[in-house]
C-alpha atoms as a PDB file:
ATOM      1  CA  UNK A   1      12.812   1.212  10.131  1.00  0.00           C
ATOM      2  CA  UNK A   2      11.478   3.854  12.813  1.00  0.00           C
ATOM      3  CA  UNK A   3      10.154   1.443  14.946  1.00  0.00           C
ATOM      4  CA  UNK A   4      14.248  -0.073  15.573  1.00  0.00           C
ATOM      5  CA  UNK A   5      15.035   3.302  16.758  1.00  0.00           C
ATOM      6  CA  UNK A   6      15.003   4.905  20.496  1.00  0.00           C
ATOM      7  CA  UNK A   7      13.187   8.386  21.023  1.00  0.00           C
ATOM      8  CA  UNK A   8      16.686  10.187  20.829  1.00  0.00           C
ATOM      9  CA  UNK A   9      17.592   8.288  17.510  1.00  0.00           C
ATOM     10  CA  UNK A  10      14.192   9.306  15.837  1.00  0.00           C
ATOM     11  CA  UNK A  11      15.140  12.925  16.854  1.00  0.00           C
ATOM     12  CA  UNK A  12      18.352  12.735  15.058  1.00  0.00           C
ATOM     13  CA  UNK A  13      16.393  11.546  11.775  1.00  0.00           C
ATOM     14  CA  UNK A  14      13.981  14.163  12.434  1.00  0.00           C
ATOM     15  CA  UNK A  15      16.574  17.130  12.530  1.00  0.00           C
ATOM     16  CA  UNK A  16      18.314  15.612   8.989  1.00  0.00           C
ATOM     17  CA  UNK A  17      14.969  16.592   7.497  1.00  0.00           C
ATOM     18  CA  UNK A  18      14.496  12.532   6.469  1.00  0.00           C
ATOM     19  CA  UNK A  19      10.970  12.012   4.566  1.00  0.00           C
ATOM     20  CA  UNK A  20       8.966   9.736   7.157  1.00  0.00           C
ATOM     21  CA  UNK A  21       6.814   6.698   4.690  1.00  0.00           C
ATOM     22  CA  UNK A  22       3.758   5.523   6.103  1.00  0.00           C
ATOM     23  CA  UNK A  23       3.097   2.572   4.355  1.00  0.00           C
ATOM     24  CA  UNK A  24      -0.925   1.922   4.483  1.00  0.00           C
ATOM     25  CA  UNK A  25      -2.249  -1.978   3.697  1.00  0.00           C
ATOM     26  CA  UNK A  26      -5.228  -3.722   4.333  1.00  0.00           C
ATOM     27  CA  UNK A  27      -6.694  -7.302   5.699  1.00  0.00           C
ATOM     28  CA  UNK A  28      -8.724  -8.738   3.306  1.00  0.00           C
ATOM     29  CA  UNK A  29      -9.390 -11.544   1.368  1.00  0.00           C
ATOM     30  CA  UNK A  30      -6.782 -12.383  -1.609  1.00  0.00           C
ATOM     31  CA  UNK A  31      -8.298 -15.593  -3.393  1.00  0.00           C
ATOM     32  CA  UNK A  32      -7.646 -18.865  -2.329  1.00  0.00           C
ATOM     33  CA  UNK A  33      -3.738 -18.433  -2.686  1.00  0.00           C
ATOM     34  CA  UNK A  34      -2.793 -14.906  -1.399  1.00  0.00           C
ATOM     35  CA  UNK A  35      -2.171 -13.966   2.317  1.00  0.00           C
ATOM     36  CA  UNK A  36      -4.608 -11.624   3.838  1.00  0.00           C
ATOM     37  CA  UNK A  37      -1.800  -9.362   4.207  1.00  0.00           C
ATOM     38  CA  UNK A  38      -0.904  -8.719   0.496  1.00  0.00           C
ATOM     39  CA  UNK A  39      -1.606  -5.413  -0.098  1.00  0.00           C
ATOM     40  CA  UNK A  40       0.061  -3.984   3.396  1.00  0.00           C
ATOM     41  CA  UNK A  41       3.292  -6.468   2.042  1.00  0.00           C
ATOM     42  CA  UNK A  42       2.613  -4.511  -1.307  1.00  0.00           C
ATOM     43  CA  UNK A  43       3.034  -1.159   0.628  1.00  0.00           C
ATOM     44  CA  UNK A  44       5.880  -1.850   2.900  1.00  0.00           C
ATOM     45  CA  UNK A  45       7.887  -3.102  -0.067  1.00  0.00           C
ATOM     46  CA  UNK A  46       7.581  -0.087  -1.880  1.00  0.00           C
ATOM     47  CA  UNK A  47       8.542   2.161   1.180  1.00  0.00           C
ATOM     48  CA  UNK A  48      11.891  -0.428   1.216  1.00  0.00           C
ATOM     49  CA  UNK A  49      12.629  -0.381  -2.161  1.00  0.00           C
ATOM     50  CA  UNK A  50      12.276   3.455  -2.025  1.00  0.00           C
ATOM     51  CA  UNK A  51      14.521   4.064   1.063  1.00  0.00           C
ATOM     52  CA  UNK A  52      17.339   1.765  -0.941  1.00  0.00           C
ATOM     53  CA  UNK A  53      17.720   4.554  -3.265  1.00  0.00           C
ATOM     54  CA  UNK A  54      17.153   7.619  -1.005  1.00  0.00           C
ATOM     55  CA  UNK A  55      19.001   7.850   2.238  1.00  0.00           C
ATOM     56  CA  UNK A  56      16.469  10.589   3.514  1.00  0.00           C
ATOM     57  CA  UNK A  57      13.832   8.046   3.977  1.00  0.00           C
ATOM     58  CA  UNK A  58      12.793   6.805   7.122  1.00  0.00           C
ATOM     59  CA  UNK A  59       9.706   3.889   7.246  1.00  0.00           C
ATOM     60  CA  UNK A  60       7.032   4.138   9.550  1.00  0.00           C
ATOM     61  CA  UNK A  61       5.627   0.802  11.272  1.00  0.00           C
ATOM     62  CA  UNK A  62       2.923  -0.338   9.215  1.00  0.00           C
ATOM     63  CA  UNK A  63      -1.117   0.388   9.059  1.00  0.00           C
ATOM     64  CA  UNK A  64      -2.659  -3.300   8.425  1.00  0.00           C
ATOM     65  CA  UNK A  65      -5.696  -2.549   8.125  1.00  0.00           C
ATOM     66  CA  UNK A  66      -8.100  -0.080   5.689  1.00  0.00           C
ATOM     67  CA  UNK A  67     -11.325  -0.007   4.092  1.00  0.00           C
ATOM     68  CA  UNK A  68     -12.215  -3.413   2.739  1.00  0.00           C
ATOM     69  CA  UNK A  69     -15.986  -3.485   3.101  1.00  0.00           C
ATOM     70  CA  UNK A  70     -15.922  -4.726  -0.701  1.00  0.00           C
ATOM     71  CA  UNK A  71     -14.438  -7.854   0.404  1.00  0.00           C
ATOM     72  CA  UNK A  72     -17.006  -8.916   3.523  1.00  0.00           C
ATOM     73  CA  UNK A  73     -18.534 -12.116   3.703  1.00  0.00           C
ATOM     74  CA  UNK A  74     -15.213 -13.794   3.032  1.00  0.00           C
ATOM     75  CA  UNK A  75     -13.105 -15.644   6.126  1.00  0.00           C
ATOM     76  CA  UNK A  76     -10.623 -13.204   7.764  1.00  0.00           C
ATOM     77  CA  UNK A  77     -11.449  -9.827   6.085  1.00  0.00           C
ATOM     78  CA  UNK A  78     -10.975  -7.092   8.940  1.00  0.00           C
ATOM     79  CA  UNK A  79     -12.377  -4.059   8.283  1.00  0.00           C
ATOM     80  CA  UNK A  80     -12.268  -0.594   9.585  1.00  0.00           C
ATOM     81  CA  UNK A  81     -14.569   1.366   7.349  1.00  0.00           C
ATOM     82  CA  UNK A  82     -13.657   4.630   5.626  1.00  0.00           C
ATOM     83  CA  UNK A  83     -14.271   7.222   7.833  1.00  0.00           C
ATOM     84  CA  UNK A  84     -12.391   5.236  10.635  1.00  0.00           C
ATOM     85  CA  UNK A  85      -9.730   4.932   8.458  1.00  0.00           C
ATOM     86  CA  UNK A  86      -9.685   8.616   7.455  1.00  0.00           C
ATOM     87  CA  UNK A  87      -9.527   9.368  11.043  1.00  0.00           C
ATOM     88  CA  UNK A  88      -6.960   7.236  11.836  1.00  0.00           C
ATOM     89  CA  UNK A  89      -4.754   8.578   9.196  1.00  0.00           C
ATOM     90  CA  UNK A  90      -5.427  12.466  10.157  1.00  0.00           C
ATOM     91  CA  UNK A  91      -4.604  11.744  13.655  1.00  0.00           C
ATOM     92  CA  UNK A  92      -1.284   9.820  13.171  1.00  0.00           C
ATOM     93  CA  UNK A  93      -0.138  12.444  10.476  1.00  0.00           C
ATOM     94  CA  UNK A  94      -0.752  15.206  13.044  1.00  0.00           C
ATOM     95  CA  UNK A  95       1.243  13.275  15.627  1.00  0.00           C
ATOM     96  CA  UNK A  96       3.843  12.408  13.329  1.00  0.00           C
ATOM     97  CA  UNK A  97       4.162  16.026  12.176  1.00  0.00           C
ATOM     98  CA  UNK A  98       5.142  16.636  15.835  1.00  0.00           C
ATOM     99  CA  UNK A  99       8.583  15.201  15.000  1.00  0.00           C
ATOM    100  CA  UNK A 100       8.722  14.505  10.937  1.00  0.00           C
ATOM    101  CA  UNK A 101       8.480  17.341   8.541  1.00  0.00           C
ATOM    102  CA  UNK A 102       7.283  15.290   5.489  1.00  0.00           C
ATOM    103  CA  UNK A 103       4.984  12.771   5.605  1.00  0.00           C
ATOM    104  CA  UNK A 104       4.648  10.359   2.472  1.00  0.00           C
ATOM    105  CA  UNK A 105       1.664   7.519   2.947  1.00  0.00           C
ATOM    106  CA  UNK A 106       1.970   4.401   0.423  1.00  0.00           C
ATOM    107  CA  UNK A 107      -1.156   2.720   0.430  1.00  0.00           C
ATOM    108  CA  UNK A 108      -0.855  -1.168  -1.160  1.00  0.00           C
ATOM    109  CA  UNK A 109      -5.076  -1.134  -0.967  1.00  0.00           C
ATOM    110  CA  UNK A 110      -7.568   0.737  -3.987  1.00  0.00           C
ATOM    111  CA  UNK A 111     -10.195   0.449  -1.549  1.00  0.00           C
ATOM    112  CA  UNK A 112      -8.426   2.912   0.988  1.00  0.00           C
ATOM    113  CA  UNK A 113      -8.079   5.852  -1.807  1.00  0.00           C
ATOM    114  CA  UNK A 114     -11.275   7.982  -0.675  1.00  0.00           C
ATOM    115  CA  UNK A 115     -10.367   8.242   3.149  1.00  0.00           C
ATOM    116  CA  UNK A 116      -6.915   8.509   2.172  1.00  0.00           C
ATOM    117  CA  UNK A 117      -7.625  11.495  -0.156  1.00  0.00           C
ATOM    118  CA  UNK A 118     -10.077  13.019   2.023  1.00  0.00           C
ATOM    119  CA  UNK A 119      -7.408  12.837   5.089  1.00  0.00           C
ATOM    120  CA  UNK A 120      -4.548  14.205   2.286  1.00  0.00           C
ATOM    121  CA  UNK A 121      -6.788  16.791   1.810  1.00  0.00           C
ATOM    122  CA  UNK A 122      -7.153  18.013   5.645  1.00  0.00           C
ATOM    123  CA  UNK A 123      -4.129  17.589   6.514  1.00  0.00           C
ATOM    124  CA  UNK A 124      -2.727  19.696   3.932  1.00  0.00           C
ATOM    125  CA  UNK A 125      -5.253  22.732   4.558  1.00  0.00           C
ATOM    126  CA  UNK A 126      -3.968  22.854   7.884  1.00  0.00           C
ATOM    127  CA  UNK A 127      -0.263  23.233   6.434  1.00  0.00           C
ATOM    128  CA  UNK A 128       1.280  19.950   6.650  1.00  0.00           C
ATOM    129  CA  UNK A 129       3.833  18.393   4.245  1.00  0.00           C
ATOM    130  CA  UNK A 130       1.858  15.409   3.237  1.00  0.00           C
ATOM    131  CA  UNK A 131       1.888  13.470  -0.049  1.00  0.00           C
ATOM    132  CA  UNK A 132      -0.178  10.407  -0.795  1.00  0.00           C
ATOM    133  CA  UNK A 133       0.682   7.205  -3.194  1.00  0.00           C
ATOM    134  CA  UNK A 134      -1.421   4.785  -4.594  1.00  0.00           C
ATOM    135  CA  UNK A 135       0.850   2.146  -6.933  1.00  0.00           C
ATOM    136  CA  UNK A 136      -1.346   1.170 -10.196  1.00  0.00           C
ATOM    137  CA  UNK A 137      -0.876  -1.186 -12.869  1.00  0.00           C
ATOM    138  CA  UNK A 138      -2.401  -2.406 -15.398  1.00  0.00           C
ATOM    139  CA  UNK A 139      -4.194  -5.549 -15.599  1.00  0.00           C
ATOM    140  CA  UNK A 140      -5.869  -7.654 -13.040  1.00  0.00           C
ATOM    141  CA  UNK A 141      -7.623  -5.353  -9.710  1.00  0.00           C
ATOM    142  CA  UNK A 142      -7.133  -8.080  -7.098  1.00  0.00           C
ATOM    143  CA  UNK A 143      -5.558 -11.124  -6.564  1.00  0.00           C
ATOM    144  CA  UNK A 144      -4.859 -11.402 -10.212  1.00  0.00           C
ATOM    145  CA  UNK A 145      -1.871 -11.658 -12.243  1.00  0.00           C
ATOM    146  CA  UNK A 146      -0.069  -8.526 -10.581  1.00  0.00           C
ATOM    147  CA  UNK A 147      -0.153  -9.386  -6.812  1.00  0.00           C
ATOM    148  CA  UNK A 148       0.692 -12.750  -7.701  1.00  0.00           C
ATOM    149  CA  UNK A 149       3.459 -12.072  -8.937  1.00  0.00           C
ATOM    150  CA  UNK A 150       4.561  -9.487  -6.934  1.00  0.00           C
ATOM    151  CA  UNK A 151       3.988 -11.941  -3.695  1.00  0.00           C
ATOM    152  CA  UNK A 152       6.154 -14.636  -5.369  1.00  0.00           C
ATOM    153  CA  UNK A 153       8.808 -12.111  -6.156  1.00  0.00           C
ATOM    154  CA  UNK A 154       8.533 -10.797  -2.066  1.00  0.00           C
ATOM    155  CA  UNK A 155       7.750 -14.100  -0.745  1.00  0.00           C
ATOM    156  CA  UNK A 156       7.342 -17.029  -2.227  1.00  0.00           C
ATOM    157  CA  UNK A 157       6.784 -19.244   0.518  1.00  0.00           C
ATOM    158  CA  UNK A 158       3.418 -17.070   1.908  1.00  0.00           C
ATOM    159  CA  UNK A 159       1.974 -18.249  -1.998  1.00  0.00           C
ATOM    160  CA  UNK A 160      -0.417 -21.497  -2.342  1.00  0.00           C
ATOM    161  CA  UNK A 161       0.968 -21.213  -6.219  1.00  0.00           C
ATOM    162  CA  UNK A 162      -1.178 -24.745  -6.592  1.00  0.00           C
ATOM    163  CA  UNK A 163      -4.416 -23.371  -5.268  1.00  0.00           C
ATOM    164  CA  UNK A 164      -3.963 -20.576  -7.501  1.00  0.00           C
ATOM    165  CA  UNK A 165      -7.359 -20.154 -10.100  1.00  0.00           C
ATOM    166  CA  UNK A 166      -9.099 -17.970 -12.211  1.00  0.00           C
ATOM    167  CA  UNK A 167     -12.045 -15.861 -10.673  1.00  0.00           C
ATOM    168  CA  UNK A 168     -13.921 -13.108 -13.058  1.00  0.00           C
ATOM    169  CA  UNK A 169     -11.799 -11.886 -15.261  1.00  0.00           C
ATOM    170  CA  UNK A 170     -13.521  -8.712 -17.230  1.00  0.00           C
ATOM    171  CA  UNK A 171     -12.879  -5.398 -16.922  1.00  0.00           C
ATOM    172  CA  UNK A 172     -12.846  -3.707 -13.841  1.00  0.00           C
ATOM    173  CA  UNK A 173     -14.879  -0.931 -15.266  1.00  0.00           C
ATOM    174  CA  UNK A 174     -17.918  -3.661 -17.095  1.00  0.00           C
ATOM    175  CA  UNK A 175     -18.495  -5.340 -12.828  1.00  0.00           C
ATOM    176  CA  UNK A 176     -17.668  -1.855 -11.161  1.00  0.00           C
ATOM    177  CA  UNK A 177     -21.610  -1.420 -10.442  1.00  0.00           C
ATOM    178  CA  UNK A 178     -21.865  -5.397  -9.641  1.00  0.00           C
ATOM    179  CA  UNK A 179     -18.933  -4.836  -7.083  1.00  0.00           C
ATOM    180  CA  UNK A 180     -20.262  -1.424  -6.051  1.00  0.00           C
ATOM    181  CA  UNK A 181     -23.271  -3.068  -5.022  1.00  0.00           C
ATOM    182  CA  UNK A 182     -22.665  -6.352  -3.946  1.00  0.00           C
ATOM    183  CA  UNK A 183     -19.333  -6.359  -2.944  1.00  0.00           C
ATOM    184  CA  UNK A 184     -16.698  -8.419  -5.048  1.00  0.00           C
ATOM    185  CA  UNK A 185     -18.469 -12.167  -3.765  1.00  0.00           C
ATOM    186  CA  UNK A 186     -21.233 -10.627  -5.950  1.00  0.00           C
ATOM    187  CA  UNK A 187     -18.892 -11.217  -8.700  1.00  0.00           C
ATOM    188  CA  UNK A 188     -16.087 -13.883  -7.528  1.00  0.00           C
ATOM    189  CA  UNK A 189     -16.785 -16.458  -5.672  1.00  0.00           C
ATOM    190  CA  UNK A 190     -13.372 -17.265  -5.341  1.00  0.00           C
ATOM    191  CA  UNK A 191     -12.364 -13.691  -4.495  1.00  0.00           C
ATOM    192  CA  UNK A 192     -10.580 -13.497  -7.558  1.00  0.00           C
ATOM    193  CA  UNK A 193     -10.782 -10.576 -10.037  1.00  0.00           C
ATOM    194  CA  UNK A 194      -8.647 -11.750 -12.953  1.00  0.00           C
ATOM    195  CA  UNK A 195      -6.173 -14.947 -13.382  1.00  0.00           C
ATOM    196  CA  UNK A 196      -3.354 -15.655 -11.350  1.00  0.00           C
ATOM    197  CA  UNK A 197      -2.180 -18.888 -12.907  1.00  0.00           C
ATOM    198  CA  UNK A 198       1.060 -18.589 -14.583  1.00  0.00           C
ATOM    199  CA  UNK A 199       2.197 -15.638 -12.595  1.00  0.00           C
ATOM    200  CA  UNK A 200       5.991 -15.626 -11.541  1.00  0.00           C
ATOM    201  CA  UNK A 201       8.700 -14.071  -9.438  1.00  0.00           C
ATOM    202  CA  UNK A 202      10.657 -12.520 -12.170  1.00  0.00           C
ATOM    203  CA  UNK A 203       7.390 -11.138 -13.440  1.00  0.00           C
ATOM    204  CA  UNK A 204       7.054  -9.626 -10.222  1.00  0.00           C
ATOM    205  CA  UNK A 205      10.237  -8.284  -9.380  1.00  0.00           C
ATOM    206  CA  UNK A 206       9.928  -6.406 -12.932  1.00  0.00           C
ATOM    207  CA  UNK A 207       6.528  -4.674 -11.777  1.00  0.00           C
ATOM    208  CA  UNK A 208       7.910  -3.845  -8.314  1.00  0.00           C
ATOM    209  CA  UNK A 209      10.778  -2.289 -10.110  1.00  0.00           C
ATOM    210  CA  UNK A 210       8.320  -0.701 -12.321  1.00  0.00           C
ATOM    211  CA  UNK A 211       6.533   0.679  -9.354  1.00  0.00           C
ATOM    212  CA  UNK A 212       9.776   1.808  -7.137  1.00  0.00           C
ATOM    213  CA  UNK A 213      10.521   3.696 -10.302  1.00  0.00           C
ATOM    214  CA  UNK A 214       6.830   5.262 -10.627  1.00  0.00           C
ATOM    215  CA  UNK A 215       7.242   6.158  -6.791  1.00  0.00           C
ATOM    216  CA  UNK A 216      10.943   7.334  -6.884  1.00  0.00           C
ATOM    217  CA  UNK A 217       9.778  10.063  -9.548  1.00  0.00           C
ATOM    218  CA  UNK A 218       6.994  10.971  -7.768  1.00  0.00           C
ATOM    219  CA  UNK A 219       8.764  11.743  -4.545  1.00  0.00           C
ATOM    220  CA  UNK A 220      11.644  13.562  -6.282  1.00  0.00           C
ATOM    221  CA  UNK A 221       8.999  15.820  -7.929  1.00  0.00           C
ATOM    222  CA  UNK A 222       7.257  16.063  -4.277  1.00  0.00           C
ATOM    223  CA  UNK A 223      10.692  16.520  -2.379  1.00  0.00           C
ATOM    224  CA  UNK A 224      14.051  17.309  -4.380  1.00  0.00           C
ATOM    225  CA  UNK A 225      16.596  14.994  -3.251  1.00  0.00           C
ATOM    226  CA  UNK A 226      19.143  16.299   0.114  1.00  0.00           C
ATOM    227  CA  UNK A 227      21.429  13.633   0.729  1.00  0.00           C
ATOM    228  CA  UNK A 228      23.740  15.911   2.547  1.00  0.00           C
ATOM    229  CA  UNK A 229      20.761  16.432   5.154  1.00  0.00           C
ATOM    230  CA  UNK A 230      20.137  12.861   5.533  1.00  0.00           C
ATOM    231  CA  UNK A 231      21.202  10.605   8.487  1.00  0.00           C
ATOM    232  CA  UNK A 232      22.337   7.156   6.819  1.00  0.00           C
END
């Protein structure tokens, strides 16, 4: 983790050419069951999971909070909006580009995707090494099924497993205009979009495995592996 390092120690990572992971979340609602951290614990995970199996990753300190405007009107949403969001992002990439080569940001959060491609997309043209990852799977969008699952598998003790209900469960792409709209209370009361109940760890620890593989490729393809290089 970057942030248990001193200035002189982050130097030494930087010079081994390690791959620095930003891992991007949000605060938002997640049902009556989920902590409002879920999809930044979603993010960091990944980042972990990834630096197990490659010694040239290092893992930034984590942004909690995106683009969640879907989700206002429910109790303890924070928000920053997209463009303040994009802006963010640019401006800590360009500083971190001052000491890391590579930048790789894991966002845990759908809802971040357009700022995050926009700033991917800037940051790039001006000829920095930045790569952006957004996990999917299929099945329920939010606080279904998936993030259930993957909570209990991460930690099972931040999961009200008994307040755990249904909210709308059809397809993303029938209530996309609904949500678009109206945000998803226009749709959930509950804040729900698909059903958790049933959910379990080893479900979970199968789709985070799932997704560390997805992400593993991905970086690989980005960045061939240089263990030799790396500082662990």
């Amino acid at each position: 983790m970057m942030a248990d390092l001193t200035s002189p120690e982050a130097g030494a990572y930087s010079a081994a050419g390690v791959i620095l992971a930003i891992p991007v979340g949000a605060t938002e609602q997640h049902g009556p069951h989920l902590p409002l951290s879920t999809d930044t614990d979603i993010a960091v995970a990944l980042c972990a999971e990834l630096a197990k199996r490659r010694p040239d990753v290092l893992i930034a300190p984590a942004l909690p909070y995106g683009s969640s405007g879907e989700h206002a009107g429910f109790p303890g949403t924070l928000s920053i909006g997209q463009r303040a969001l994009e802006l963010v992002i640019v401006e800590l990439c360009r500083s971190a580009t001052d000491t890391f080569d590579r930048l790789l940001i894991v966002s845990g959060h759908g809802g971040n995707l357009e700022s995050l491609r926009r700033a991917e997309t800037l940051l790039r043209s001006e000829s920095r090494d930045v790569r952006l990852h957004l996990p999917a799977w299929a099945g329920d969008p939010h606080a279904g099924r998936a993030e259930t699952a993957l909570q209990l598998a991460l930690d099972p003790g931040r999961v009200r497993l008994e307040r755990a209900e249904r909210g709308d469960t059809r397809p993303l792409g029938e209530i996309l205009p609904l949500l678009r709209a109206g945000g998803v209370r226009a749709v959930s009361e509950n804040g729900v979009l698909g059903d958790p109940v049933g959910a379990d760890a080893d479900e979970g620890r199968r789709l985070l495995d799932a997704l560390t593989e997805d992400l593993v490729h991905k970086v690989r393809h980005w960045w061939p592996e240089n263990v030799e290089r790396a500082c662990r």
